[in-house]
Protein backbone atom coordinates (compact mmCIF):
# COMPACT_ATOMS: atom_id res chain seq x y z
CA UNK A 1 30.73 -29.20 16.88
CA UNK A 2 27.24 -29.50 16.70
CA UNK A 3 23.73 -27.56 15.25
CA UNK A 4 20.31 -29.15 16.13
CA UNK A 5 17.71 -27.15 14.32
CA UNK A 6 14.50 -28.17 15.28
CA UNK A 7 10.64 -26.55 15.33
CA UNK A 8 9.51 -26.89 11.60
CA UNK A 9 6.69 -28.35 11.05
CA UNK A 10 3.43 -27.75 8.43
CA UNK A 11 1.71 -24.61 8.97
CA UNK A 12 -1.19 -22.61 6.74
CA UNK A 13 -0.08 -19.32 5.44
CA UNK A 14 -0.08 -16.55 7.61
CA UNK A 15 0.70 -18.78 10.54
CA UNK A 16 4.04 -18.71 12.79
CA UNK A 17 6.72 -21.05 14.21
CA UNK A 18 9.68 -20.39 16.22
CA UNK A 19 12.45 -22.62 15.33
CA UNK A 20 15.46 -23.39 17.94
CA UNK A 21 19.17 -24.41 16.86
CA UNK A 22 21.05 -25.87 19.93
CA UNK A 23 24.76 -25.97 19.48
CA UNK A 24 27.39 -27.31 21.02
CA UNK A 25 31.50 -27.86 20.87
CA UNK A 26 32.48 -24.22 20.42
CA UNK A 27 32.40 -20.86 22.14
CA UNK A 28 28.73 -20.03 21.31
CA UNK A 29 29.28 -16.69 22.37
CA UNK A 30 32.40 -15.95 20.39
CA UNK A 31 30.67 -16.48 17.01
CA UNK A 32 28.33 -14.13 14.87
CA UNK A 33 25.14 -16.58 13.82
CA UNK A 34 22.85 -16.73 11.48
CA UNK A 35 19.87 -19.08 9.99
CA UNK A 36 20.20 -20.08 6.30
CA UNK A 37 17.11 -21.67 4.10
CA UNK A 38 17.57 -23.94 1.10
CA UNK A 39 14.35 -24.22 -1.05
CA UNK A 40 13.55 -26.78 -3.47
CA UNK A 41 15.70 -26.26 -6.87
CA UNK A 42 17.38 -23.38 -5.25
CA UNK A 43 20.67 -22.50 -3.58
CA UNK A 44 21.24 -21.96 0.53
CA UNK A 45 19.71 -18.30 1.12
CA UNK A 46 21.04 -16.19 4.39
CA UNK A 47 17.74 -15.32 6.26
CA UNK A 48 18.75 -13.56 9.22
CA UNK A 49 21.71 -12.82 11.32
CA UNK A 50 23.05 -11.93 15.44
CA UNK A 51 25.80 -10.54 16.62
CA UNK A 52 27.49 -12.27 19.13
CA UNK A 53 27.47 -9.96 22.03
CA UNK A 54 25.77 -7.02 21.30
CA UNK A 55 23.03 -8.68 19.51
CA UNK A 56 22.16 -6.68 16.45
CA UNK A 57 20.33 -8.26 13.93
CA UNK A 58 19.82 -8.20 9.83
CA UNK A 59 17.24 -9.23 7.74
CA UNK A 60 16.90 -10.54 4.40
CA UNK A 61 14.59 -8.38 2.47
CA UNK A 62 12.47 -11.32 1.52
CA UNK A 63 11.14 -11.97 5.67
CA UNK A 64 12.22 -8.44 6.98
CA UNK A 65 9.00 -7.83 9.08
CA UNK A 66 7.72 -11.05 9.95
CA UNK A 67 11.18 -12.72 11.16
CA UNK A 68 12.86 -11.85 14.87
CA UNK A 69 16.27 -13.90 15.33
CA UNK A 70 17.70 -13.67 18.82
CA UNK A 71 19.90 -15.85 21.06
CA UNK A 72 20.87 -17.12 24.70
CA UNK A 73 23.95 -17.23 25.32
CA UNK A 74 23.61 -18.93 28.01
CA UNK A 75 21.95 -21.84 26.29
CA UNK A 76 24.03 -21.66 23.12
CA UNK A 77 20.60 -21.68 21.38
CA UNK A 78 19.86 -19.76 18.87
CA UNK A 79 16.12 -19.13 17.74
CA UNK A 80 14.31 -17.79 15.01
CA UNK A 81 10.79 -16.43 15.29
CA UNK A 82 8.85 -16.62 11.49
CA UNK A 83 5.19 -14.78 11.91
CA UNK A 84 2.97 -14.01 9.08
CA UNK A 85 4.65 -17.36 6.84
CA UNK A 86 4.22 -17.65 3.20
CA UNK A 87 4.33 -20.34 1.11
CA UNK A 88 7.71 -19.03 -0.44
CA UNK A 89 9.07 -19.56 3.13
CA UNK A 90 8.95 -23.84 2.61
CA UNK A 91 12.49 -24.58 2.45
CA UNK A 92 14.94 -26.36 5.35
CA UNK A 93 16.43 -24.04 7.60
CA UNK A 94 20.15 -24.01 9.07
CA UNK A 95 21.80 -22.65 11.36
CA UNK A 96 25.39 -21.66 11.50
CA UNK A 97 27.88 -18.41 11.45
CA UNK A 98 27.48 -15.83 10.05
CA UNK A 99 30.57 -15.92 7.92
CA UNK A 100 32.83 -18.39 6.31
CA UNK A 101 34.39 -20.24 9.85
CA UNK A 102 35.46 -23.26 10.75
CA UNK A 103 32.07 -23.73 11.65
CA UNK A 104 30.89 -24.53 7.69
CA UNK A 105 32.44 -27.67 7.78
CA UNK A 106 29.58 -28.72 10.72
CA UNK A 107 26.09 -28.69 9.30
CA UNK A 108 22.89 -30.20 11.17
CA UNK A 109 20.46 -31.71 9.46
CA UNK A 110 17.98 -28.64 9.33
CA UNK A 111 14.37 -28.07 10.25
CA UNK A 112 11.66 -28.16 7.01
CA UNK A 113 8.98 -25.60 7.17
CA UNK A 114 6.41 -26.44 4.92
CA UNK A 115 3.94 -23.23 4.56
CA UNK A 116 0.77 -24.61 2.57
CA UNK A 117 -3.55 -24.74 3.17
């Protein structure tokens, strides 16, 4: 099993990234997903979520608005869109289901967004 977050980068507030997670070594399309964040000093926060067929989505309060998550199934890729990014947004972001699976013992090694002028 395998997640490969990658698209972070250093961007000025109010600016947008799209970060990918590539996966690998389970039935992508089985699984619910989600991307986590993990700030400085604080804990792992769930940003966003997908169902695995249908598709439907749910937002943390804190990016609802400015965040689209969405996924290929076909690429077992799963991708986040962040517009409108505030410096409360720098943290490393994860990628992984959307519940307690088998799957939380396989973490990448995340994708920092850095939001700052």
């Amino acid at each position: 099993v395998q997640f490969v977050e990658s698209g972070g980068g250093l961007v000025q507030p109010g600016g947008s990234l799209r970060l990918s997670c590539a996966t690998s070594g389970f039935p992508f399309s089985n699984y619910d997903l989600a991307w986590y964040r993990r700030a400085p000093g604080k804990g792992r926060e769930l940003v966003a979520t997908i169902t695995s067929t249908r598709g439907r989505t749910e937002y943390a309060d804190s990016v609802k608005g400015r965040v689209t998550i969405s996924r290929d199934n076909l690429k077992n890729t799963v991708y986040l869109q962040m517009n409108n990014l505030k410096p409360e947004d720098t943290a490393v972001y994860y990628c992984n289901s959307r519940t307690v699976t088998t799957l939380w013992a396989y973490w990448g090694r995340g994708t920092q967004v850095t939001v700052s002028s």
